[in-house]
N, C-alpha and C. Protein backbone atom coordinates (compact mmCIF):
# COMPACT_ATOMS: atom_id res chain seq x y z
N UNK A 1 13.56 -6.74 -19.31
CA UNK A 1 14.20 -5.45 -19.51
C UNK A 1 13.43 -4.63 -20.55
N UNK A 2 12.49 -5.23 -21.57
CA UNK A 2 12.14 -4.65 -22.56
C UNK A 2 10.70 -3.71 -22.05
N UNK A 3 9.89 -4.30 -20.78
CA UNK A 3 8.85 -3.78 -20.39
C UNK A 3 9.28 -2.37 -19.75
N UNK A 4 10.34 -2.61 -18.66
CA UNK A 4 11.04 -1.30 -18.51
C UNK A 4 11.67 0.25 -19.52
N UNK A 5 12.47 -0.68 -20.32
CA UNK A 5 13.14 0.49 -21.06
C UNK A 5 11.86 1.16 -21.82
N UNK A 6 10.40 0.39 -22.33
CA UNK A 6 9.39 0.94 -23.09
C UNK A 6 8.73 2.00 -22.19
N UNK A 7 8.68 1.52 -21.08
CA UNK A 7 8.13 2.18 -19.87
C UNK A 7 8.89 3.96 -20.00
N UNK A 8 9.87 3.96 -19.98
CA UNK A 8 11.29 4.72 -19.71
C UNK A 8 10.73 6.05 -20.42
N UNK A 9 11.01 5.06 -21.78
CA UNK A 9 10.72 5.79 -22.88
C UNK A 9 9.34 6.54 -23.09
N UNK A 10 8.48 5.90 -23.01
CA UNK A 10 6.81 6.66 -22.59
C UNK A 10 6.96 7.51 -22.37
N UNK A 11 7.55 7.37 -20.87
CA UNK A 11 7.46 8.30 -20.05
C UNK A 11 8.82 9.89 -20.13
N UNK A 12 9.25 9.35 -21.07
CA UNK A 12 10.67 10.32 -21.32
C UNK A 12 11.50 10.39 -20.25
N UNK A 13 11.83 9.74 -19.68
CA UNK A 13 13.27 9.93 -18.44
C UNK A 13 13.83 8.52 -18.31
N UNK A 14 14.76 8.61 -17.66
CA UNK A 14 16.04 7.70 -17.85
C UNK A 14 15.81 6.73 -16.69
N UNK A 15 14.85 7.17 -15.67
CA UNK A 15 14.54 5.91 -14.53
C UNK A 15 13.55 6.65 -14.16
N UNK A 16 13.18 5.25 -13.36
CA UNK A 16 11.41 5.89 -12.42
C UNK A 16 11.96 5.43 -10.69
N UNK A 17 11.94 6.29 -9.76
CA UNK A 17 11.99 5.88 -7.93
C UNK A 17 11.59 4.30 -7.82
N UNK A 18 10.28 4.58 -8.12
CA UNK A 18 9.91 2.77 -8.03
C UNK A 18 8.98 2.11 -9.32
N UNK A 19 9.78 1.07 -9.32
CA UNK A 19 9.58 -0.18 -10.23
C UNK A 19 8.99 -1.50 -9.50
N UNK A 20 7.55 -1.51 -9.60
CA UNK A 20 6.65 -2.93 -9.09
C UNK A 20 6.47 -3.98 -10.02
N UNK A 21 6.36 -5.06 -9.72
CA UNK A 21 5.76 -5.90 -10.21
C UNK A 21 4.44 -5.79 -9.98
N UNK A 22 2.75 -5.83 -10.67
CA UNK A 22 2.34 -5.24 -9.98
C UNK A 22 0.71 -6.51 -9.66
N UNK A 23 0.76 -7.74 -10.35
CA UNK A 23 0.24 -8.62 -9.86
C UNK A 23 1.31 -9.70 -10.10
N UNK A 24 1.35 -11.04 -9.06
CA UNK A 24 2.09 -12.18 -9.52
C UNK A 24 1.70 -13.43 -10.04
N UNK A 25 0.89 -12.71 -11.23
CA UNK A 25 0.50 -13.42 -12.08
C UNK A 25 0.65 -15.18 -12.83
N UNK A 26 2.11 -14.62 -13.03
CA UNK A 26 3.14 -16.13 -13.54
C UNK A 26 4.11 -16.31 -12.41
N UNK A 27 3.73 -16.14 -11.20
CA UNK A 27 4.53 -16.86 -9.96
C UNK A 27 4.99 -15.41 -9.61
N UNK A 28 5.26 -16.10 -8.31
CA UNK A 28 6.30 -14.67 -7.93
C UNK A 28 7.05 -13.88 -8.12
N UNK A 29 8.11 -15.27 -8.48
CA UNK A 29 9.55 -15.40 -8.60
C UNK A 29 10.07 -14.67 -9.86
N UNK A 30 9.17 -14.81 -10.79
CA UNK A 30 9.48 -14.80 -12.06
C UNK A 30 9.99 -13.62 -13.20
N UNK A 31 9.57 -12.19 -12.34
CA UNK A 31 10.60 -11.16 -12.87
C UNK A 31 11.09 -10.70 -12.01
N UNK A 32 11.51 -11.10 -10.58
CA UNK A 32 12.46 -10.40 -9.51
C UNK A 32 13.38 -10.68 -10.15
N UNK A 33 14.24 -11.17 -11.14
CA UNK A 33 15.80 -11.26 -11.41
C UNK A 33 15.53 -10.38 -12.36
N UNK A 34 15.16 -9.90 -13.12
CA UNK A 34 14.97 -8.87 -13.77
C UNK A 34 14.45 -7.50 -13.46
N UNK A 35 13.64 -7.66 -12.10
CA UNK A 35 13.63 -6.23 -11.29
C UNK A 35 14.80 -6.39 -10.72
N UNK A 36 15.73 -6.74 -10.44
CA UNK A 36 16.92 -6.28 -9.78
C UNK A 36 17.94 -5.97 -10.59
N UNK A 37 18.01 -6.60 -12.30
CA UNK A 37 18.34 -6.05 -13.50
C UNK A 37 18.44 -4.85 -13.74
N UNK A 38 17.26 -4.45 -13.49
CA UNK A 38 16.84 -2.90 -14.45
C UNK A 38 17.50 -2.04 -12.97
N UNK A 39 17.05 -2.36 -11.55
CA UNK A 39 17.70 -2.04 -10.62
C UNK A 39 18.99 -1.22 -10.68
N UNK A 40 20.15 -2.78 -11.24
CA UNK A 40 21.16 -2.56 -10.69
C UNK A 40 22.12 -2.02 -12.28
N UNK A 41 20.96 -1.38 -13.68
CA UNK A 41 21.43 -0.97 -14.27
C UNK A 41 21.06 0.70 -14.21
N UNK A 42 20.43 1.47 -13.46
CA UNK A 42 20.11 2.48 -12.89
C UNK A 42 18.86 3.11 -13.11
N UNK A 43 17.92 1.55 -14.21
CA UNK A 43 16.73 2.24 -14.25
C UNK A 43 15.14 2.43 -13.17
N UNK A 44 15.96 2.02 -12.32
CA UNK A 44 14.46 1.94 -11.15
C UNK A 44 15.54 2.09 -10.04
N UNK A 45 15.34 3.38 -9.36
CA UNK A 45 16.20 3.71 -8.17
C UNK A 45 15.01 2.61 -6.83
N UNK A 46 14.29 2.12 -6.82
CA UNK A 46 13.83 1.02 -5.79
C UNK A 46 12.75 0.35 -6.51
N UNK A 47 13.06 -0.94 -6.11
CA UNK A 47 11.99 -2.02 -6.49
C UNK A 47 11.17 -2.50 -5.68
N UNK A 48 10.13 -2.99 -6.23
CA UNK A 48 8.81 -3.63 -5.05
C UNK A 48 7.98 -4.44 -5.59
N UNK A 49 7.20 -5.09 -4.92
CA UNK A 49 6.13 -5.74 -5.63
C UNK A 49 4.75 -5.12 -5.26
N UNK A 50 3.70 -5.59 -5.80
CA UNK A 50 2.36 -5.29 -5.46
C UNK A 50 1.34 -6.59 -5.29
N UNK A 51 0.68 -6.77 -4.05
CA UNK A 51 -0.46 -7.39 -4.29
C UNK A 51 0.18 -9.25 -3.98
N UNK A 52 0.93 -8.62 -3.37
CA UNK A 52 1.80 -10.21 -2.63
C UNK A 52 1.65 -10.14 -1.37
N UNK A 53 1.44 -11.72 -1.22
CA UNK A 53 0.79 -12.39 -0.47
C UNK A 53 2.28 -12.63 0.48
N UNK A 54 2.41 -13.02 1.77
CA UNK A 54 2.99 -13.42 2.88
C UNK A 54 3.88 -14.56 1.82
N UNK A 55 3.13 -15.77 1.70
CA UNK A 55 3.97 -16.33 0.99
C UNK A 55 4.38 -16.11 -0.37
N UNK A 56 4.14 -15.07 -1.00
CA UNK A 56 4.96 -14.76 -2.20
C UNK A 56 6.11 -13.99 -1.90
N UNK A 57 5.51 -13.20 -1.19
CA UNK A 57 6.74 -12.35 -0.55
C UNK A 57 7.89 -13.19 -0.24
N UNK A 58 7.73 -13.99 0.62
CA UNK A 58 8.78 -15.06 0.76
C UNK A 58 9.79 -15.67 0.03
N UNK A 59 8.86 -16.03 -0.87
CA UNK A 59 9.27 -16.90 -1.94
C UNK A 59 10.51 -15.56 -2.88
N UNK A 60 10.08 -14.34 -2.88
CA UNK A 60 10.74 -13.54 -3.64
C UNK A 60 12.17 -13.56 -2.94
N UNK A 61 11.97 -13.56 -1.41
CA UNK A 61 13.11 -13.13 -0.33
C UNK A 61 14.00 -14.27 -1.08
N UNK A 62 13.24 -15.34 -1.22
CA UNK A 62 14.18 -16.74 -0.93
C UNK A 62 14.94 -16.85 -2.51
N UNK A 63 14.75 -15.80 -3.45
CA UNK A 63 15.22 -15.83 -4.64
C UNK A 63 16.53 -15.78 -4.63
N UNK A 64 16.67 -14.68 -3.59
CA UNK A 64 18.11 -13.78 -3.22
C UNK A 64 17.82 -12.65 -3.85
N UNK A 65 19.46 -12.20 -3.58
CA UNK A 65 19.41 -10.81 -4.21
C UNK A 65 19.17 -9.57 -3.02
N UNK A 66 18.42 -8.60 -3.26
CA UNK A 66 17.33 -7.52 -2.34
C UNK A 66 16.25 -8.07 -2.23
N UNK A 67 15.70 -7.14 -1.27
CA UNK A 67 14.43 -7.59 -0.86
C UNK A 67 13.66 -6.59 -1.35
N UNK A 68 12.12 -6.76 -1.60
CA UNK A 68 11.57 -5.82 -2.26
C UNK A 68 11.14 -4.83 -1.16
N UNK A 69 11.66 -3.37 -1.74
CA UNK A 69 11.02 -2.08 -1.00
C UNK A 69 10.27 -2.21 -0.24
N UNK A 70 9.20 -2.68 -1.21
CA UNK A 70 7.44 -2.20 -0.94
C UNK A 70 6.71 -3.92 -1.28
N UNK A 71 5.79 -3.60 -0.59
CA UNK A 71 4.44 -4.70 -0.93
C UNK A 71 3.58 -3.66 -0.98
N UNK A 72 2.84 -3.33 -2.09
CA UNK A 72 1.67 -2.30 -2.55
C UNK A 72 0.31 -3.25 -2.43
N UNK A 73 -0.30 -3.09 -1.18
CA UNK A 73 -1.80 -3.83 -1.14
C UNK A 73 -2.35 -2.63 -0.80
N UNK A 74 -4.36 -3.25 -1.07
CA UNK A 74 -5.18 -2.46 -0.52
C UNK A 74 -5.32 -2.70 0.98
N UNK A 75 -5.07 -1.26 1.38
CA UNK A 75 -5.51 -1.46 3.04
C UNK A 75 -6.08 -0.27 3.15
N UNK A 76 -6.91 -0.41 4.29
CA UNK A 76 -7.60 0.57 5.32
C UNK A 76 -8.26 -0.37 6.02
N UNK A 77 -8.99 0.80 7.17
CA UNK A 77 -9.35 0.16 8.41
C UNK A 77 -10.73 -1.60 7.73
N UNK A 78 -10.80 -1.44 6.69
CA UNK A 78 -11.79 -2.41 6.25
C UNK A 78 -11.11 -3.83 5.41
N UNK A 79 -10.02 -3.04 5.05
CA UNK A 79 -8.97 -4.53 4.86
C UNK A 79 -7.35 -4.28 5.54
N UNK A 80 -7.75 -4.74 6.49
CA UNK A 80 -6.38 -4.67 7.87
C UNK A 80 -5.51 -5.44 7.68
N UNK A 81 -4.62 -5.82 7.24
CA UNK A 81 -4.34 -6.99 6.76
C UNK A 81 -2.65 -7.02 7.70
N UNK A 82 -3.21 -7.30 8.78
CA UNK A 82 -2.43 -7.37 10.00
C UNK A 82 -1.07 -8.28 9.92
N UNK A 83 -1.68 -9.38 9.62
CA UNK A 83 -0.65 -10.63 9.60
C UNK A 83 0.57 -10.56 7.98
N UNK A 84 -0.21 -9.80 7.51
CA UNK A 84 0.84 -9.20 6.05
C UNK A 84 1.86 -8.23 6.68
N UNK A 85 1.27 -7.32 7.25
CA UNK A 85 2.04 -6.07 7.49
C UNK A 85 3.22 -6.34 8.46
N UNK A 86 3.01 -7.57 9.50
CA UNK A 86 3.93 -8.07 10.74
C UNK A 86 4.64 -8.84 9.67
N UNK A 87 4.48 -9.52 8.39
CA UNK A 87 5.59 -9.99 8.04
C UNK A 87 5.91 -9.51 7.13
N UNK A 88 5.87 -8.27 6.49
CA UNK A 88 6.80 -7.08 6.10
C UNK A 88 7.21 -6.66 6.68
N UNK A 89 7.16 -6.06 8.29
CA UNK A 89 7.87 -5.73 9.04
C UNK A 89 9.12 -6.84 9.22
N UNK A 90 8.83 -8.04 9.42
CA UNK A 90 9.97 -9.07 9.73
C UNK A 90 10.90 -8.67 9.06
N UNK A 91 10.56 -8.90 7.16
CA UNK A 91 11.56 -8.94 5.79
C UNK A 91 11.75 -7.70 5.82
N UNK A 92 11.70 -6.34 6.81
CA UNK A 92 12.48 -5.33 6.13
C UNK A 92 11.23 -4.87 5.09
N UNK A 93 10.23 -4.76 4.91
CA UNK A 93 9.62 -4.32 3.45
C UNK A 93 8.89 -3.50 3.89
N UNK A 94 8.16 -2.62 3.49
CA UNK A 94 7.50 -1.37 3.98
C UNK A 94 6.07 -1.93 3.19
N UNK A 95 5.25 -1.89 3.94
CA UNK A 95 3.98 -2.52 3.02
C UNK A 95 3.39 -0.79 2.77
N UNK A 96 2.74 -1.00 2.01
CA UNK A 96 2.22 0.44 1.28
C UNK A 96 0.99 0.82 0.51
N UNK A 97 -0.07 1.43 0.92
CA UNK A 97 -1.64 1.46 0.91
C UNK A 97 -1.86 1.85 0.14
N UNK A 98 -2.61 1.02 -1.35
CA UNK A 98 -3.79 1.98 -2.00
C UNK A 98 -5.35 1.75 -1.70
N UNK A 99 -6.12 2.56 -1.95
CA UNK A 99 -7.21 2.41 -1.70
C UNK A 99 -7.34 2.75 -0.65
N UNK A 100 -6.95 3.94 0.18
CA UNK A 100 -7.03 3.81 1.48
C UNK A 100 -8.48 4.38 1.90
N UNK A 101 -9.13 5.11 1.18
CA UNK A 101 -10.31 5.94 1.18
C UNK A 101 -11.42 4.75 0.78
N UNK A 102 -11.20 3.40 -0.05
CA UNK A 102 -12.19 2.56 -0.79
C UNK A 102 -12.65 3.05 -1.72
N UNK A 103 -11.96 3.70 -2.82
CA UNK A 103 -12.30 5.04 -3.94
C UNK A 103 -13.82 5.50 -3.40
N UNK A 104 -13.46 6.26 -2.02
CA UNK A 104 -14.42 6.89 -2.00
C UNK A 104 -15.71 6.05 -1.31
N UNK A 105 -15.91 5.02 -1.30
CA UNK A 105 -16.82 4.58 -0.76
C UNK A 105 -16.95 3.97 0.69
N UNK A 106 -15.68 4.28 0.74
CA UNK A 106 -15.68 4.66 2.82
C UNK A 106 -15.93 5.56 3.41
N UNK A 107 -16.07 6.72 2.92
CA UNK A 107 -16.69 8.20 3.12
C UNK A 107 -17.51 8.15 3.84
N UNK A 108 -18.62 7.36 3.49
CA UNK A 108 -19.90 7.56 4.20
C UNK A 108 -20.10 6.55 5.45
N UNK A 109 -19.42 5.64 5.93
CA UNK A 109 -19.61 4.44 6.60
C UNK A 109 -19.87 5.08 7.98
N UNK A 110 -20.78 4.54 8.32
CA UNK A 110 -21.27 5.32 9.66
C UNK A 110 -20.28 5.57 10.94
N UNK A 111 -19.40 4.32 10.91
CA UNK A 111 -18.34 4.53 12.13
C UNK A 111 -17.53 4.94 12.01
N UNK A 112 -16.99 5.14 10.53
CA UNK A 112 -15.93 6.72 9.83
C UNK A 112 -16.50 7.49 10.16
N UNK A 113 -17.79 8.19 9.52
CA UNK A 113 -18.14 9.30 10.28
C UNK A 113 -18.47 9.53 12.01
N UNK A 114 -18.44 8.47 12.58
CA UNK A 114 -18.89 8.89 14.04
C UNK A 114 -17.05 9.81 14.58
N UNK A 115 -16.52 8.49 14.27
CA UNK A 115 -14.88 8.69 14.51
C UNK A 115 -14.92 10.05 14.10
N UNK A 116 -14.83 10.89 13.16
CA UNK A 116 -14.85 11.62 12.25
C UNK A 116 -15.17 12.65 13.01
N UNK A 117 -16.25 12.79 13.50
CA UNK A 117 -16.86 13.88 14.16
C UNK A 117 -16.28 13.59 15.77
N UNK A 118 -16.25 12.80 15.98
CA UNK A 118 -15.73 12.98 17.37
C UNK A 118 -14.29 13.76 17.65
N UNK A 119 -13.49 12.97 16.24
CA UNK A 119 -12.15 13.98 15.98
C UNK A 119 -12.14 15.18 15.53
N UNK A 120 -13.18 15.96 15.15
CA UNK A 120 -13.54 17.19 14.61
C UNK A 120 -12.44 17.80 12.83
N UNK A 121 -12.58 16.07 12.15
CA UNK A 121 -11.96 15.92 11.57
C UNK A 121 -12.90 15.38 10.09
N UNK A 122 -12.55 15.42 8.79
CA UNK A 122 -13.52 14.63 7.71
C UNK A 122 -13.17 12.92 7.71
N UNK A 123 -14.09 12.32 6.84
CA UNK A 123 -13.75 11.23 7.22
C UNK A 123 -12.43 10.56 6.52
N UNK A 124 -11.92 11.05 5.05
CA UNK A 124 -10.93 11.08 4.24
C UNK A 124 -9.94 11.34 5.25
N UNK A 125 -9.52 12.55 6.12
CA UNK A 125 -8.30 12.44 7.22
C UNK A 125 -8.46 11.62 7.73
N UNK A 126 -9.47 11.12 9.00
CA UNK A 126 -9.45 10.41 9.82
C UNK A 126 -8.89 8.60 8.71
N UNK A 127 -9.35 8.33 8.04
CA UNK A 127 -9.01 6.79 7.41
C UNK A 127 -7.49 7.17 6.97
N UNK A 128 -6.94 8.31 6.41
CA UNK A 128 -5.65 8.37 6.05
C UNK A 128 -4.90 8.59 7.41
N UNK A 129 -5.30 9.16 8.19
CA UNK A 129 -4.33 9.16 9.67
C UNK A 129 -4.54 7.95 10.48
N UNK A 130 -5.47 6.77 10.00
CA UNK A 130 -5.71 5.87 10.45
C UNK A 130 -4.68 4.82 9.80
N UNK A 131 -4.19 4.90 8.82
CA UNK A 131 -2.92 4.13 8.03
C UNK A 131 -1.53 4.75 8.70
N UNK A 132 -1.52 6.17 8.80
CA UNK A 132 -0.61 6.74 9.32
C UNK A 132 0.02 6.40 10.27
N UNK A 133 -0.94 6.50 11.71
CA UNK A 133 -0.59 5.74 13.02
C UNK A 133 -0.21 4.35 12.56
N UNK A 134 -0.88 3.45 11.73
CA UNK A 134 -0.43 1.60 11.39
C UNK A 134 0.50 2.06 11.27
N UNK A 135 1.52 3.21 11.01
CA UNK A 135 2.82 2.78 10.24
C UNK A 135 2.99 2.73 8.83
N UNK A 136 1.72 2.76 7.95
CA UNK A 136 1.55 2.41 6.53
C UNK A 136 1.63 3.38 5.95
N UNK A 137 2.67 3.85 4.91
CA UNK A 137 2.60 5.43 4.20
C UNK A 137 1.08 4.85 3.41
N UNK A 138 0.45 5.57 2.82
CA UNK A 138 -0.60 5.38 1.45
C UNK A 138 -0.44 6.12 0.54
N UNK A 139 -1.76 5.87 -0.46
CA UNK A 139 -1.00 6.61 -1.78
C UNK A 139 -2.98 7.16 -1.61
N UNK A 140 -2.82 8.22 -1.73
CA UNK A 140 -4.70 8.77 -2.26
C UNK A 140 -4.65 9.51 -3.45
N UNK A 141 -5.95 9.28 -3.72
CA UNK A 141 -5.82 9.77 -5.44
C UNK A 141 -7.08 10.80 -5.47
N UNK A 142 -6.76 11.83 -5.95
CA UNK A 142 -7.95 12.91 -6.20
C UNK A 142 -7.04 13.83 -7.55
N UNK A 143 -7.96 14.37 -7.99
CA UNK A 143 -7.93 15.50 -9.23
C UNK A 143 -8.18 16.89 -8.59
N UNK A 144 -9.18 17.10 -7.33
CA UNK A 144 -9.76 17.82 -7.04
C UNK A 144 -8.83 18.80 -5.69
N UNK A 145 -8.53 19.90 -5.86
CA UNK A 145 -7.39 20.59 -5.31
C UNK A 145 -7.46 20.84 -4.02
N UNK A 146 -9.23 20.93 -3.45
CA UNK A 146 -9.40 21.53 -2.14
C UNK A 146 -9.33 19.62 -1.86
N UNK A 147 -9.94 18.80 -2.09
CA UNK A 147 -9.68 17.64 -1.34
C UNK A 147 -7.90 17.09 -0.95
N UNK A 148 -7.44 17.57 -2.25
CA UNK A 148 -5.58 17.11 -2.08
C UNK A 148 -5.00 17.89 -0.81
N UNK A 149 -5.90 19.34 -0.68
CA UNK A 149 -5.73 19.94 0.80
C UNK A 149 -5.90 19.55 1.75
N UNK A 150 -7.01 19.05 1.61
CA UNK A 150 -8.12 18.12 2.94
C UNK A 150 -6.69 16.72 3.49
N UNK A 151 -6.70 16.15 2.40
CA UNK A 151 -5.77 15.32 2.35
C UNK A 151 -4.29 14.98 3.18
N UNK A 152 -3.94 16.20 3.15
CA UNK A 152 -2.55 16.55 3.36
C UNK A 152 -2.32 17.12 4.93
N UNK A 153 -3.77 17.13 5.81
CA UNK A 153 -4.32 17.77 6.97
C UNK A 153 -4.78 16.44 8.13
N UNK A 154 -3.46 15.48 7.91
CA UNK A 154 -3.38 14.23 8.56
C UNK A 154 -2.19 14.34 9.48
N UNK A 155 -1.17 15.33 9.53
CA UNK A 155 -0.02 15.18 10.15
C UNK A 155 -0.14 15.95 11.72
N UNK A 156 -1.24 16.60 11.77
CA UNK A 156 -1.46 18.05 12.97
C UNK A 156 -2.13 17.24 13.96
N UNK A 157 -2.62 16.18 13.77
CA UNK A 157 -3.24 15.38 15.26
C UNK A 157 -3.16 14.08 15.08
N UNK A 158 -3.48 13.26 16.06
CA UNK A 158 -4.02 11.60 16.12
C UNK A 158 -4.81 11.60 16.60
N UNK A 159 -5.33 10.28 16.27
CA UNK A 159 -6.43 9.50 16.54
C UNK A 159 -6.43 8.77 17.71
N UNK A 160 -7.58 8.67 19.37
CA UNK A 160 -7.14 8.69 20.33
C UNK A 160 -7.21 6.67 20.21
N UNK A 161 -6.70 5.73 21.21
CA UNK A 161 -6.68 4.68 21.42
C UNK A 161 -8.18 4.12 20.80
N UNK A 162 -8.98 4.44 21.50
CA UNK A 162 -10.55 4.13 21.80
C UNK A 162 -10.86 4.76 20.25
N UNK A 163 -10.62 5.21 19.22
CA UNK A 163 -10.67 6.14 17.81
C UNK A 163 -10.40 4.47 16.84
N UNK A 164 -8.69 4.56 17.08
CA UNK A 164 -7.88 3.59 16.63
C UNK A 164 -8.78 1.92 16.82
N UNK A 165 -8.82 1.57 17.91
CA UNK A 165 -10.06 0.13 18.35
C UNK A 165 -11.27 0.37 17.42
N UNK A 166 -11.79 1.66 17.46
CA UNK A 166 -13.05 1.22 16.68
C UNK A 166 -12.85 1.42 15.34
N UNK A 167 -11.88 2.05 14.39
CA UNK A 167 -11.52 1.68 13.16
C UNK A 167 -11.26 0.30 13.09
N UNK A 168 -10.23 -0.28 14.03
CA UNK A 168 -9.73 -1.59 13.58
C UNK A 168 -10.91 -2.77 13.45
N UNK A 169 -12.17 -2.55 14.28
CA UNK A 169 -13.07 -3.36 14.32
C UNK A 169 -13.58 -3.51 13.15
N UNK A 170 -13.69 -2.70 12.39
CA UNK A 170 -14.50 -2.49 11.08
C UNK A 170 -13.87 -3.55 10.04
N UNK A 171 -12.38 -4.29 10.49
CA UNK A 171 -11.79 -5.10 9.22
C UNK A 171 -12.51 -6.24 9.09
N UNK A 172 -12.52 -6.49 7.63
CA UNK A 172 -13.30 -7.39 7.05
C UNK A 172 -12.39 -8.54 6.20
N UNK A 173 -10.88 -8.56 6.96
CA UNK A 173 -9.82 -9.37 6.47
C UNK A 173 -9.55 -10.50 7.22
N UNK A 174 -9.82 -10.56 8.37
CA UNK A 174 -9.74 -11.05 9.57
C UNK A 174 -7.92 -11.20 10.13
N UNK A 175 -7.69 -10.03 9.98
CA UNK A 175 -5.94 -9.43 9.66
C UNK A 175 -5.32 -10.02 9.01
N UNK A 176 -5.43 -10.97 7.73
CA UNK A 176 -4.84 -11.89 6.85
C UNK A 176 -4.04 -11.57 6.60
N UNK A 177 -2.84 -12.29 6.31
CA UNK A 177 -1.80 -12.40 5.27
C UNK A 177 -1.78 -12.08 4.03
N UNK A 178 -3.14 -12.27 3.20
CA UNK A 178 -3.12 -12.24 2.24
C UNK A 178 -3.07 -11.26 1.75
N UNK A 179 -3.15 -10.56 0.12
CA UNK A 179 -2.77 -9.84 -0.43
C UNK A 179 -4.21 -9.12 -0.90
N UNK A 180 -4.68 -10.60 -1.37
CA UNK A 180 -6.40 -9.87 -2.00
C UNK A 180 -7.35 -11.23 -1.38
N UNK A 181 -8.36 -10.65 -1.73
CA UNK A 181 -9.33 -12.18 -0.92
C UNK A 181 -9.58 -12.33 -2.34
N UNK A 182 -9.56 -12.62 -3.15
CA UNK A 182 -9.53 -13.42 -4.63
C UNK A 182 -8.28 -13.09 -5.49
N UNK A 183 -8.26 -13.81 -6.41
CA UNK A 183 -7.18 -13.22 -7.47
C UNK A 183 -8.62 -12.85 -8.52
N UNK A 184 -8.18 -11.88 -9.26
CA UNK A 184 -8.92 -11.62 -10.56
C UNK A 184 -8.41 -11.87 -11.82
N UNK A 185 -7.20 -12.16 -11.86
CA UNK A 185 -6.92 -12.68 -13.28
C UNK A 185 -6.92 -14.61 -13.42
């Protein structure tokens, strides 16, 4: 409770929409009774985790309680992480994309841009309407005002079947479950 209310306070308001755990560092398990704490005292109107794995996720379900919102992993068409996302779909959890661009260093990948141009589209839309169609909201991050435009210019078309196949080819997850292909801490 004390990481929260400091949080609160930082930030000057009385709750935040969502409250993650945001690696599971010391087990899964181990502050879901306390994200459902701060929850069910009105300071996090939804809880989630980040960067959980199929079986952590699980393991959280099997705590009791709620189930978490969100699973916050990196995805795009280069980490697909197929077999995660079918079992967030199972538990009810909305899995939820950062990195969907590869900060930027998917921009240039030759079969983004082919896609890209064939959709008469940049390659930043095409990879964010490429999460879109998965079903996956994402989160993209820019400072820069005409790109947050660019950005936001994902909802006016799709991406055709034969578009969709050759993004998905590009994953380098082999649709895993997993959360990250290493831990870093």
């Amino acid at each position: 409770m004390r990481a929260i209310e400091q949080s609160l306070r930082a930030l000057g308001t009385g709750y935040v929409d969502l409250y993650l755990v945001h690696w599971p560092e010391d087990g899964p398990t181990w502050a879901w009774p306390g994200m459902q704490r701060a929850s069910d005292l009105g300071y996090a109107r939804s809880i989630g985790v980040s960067n959980f794995n199929e079986a952590e996720l699980e393991s959280v379900l099997a705590v009791g309680g709620r189930a978490p919102a969100v699973d916050q992993v990196n995805f795009n068409p280069f980490a697909n992480r197929r077999a995660l996302h079918d079992a967030c779909r199972r538990h009810d959890v909305t899995l939820e994309g950062y990195s969907p661009l590869g900060t930027g260093r998917l921009l240039s990948d030759p079969a983004v841009a082919a896609v890209a141009a064939a959709a008469g589209r940049t390659p930043a839309q095409v990879l964010l309407r490429w999460s879109v169609q998965q079903g996956v909201p994402v989160i993209s991050k820019s400072v820069h005002r005409d790109r947050i435009e660019e950005n936001l210019g994902v909802f006016d078309f799709r991406l055709p079947d034969d578009a969709m196949t050759q993004l998905d080819a590009l994953d380098q997850t082999d649709g895993t479950a997993r959360a990250l292909e290493r831990q870093w801490w």
